[in-house]
C-alpha atoms as a PDB file:
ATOM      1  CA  UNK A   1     123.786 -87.748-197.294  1.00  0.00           C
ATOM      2  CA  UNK A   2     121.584 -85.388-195.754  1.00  0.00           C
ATOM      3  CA  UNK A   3     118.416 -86.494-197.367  1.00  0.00           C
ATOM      4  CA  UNK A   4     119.273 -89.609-196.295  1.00  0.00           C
ATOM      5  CA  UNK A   5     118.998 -88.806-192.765  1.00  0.00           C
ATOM      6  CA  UNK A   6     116.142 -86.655-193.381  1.00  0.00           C
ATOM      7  CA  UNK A   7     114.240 -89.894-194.986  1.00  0.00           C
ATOM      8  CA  UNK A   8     115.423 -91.911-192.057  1.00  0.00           C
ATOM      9  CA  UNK A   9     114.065 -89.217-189.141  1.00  0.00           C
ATOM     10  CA  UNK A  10     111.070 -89.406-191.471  1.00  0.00           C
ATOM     11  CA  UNK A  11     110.227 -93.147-190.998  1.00  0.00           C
ATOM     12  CA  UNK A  12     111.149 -92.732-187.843  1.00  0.00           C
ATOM     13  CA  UNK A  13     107.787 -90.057-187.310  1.00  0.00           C
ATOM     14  CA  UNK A  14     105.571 -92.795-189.376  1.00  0.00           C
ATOM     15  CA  UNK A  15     101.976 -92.433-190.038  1.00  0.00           C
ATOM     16  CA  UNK A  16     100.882 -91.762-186.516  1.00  0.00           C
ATOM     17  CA  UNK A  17     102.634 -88.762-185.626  1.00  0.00           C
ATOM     18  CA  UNK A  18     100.003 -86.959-188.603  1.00  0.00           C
ATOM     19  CA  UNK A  19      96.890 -88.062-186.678  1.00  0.00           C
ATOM     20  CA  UNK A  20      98.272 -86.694-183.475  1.00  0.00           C
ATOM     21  CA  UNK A  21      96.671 -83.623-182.261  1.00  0.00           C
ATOM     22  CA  UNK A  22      97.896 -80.853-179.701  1.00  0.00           C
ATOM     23  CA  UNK A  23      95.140 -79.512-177.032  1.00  0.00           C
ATOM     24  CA  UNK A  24      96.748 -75.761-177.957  1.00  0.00           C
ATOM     25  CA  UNK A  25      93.473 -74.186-176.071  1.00  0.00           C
ATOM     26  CA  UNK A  26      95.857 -72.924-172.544  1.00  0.00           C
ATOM     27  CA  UNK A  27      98.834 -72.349-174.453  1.00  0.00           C
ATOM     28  CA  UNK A  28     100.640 -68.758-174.758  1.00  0.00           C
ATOM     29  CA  UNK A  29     101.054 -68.880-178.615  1.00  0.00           C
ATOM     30  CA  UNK A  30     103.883 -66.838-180.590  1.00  0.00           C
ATOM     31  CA  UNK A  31     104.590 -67.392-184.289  1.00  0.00           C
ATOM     32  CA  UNK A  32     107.229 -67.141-186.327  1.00  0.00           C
ATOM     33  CA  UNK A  33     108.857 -67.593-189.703  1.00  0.00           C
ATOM     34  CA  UNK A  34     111.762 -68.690-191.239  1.00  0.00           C
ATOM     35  CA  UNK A  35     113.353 -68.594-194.691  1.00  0.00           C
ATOM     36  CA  UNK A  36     114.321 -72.198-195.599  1.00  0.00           C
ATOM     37  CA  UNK A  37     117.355 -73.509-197.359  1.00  0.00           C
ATOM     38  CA  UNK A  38     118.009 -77.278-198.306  1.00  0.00           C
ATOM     39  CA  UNK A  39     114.644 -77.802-199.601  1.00  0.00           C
ATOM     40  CA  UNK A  40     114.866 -80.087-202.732  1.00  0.00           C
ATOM     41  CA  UNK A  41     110.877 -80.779-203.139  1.00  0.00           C
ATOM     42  CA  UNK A  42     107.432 -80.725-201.491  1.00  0.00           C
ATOM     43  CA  UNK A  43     108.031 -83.664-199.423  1.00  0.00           C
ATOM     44  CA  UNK A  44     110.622 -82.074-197.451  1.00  0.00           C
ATOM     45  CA  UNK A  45     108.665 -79.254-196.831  1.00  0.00           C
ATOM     46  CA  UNK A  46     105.460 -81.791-195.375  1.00  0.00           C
ATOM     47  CA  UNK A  47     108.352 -83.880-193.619  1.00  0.00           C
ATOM     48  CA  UNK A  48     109.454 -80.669-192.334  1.00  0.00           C
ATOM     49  CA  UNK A  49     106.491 -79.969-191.308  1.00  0.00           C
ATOM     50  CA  UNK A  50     105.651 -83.267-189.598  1.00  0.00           C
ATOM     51  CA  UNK A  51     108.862 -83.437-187.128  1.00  0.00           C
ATOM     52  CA  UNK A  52     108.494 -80.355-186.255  1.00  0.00           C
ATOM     53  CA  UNK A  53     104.760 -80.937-184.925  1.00  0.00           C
ATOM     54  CA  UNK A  54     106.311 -84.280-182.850  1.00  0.00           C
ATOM     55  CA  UNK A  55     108.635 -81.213-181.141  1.00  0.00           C
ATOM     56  CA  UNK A  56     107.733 -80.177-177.460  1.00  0.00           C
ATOM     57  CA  UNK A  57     106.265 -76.878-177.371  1.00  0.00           C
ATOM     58  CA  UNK A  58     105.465 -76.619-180.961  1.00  0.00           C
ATOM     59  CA  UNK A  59     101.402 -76.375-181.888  1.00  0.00           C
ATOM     60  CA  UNK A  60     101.279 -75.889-185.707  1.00  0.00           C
ATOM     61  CA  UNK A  61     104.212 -75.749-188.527  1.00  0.00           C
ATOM     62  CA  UNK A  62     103.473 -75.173-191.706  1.00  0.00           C
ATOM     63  CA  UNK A  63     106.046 -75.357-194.535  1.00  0.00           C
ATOM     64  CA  UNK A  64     106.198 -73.849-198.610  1.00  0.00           C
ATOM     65  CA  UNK A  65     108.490 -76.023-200.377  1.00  0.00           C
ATOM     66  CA  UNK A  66     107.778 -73.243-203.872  1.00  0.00           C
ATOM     67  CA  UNK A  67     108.237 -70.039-201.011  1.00  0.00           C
ATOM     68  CA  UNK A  68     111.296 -71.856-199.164  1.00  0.00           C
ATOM     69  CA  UNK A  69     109.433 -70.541-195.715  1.00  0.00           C
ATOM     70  CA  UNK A  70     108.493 -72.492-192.532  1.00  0.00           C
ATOM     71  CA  UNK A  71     105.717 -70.647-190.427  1.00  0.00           C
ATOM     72  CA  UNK A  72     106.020 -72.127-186.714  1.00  0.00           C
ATOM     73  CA  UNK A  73     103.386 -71.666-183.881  1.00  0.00           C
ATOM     74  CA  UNK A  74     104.594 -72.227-180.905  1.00  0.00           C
ATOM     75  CA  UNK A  75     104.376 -71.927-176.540  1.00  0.00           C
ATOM     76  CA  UNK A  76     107.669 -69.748-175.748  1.00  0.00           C
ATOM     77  CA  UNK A  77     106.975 -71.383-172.570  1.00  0.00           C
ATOM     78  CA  UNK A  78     108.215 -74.473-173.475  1.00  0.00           C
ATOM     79  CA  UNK A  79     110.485 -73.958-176.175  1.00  0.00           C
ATOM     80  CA  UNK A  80     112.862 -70.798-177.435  1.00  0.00           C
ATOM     81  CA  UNK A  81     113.515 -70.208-181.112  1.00  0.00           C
ATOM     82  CA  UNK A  82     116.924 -71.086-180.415  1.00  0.00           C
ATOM     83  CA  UNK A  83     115.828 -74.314-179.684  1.00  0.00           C
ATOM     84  CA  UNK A  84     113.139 -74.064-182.983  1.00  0.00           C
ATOM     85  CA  UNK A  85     116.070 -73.415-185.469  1.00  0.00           C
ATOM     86  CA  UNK A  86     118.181 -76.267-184.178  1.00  0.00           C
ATOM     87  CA  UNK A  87     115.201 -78.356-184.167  1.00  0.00           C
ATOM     88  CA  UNK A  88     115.308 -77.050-188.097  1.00  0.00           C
ATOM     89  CA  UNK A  89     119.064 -78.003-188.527  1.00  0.00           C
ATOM     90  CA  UNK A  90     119.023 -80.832-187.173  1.00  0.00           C
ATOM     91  CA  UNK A  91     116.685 -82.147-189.866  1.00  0.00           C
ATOM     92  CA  UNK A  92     119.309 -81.202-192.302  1.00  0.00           C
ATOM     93  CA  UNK A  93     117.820 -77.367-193.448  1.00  0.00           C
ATOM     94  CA  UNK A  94     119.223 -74.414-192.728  1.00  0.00           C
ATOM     95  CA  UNK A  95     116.750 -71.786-191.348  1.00  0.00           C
ATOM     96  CA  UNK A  96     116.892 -68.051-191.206  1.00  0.00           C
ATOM     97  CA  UNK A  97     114.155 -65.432-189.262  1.00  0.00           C
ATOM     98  CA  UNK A  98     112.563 -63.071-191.455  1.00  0.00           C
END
């Protein structure tokens, strides 16, 4: 069931959402990390990935499907990590700061 909505919020992105870049050059930046649970193969860790780059606030995410991590650049001005980890759970993962 989950993967199924994960799949769905993935189509959802589409194609276009990859070639989409963020002018990051003004921004505060703060990164974090987060241990990963729910991840079943390396597409969920590049679909992870690629919603959470369509996310307000967020300038880079990158995701180890192998490492079960999610490394998340992001303005604290325009979003909490609070708001980062729901982001997270709402894709049907469960994250964890490390």
């Amino acid at each position: 069931m989950i993967r199924r909505k994960f799949l769905s919020l993935m189509t959802l992105a589409g194609a276009s959402s990859l070639a989409t870049l963020k002018a990051a050059t003004s921004l505060e930046k703060k990164t974090v990390t987060y241990k990963i649970s729910g991840f079943t193969c390396i597409t969920c860790a590049v679909g992870l990935e690629t919603l959470l780059q369509r996310e307000k606030g967020i300038i880079a995410a990158e995701a180890s499907c192998p490492d079960a991590i999610a490394t998340v650049t992001y303005d604290p001005k325009s979003i909490s990590e609070a708001s980062i980890v729901e982001a997270i759970e709402s894709m049907g993962f469960q994250a964890k700061g490390t």
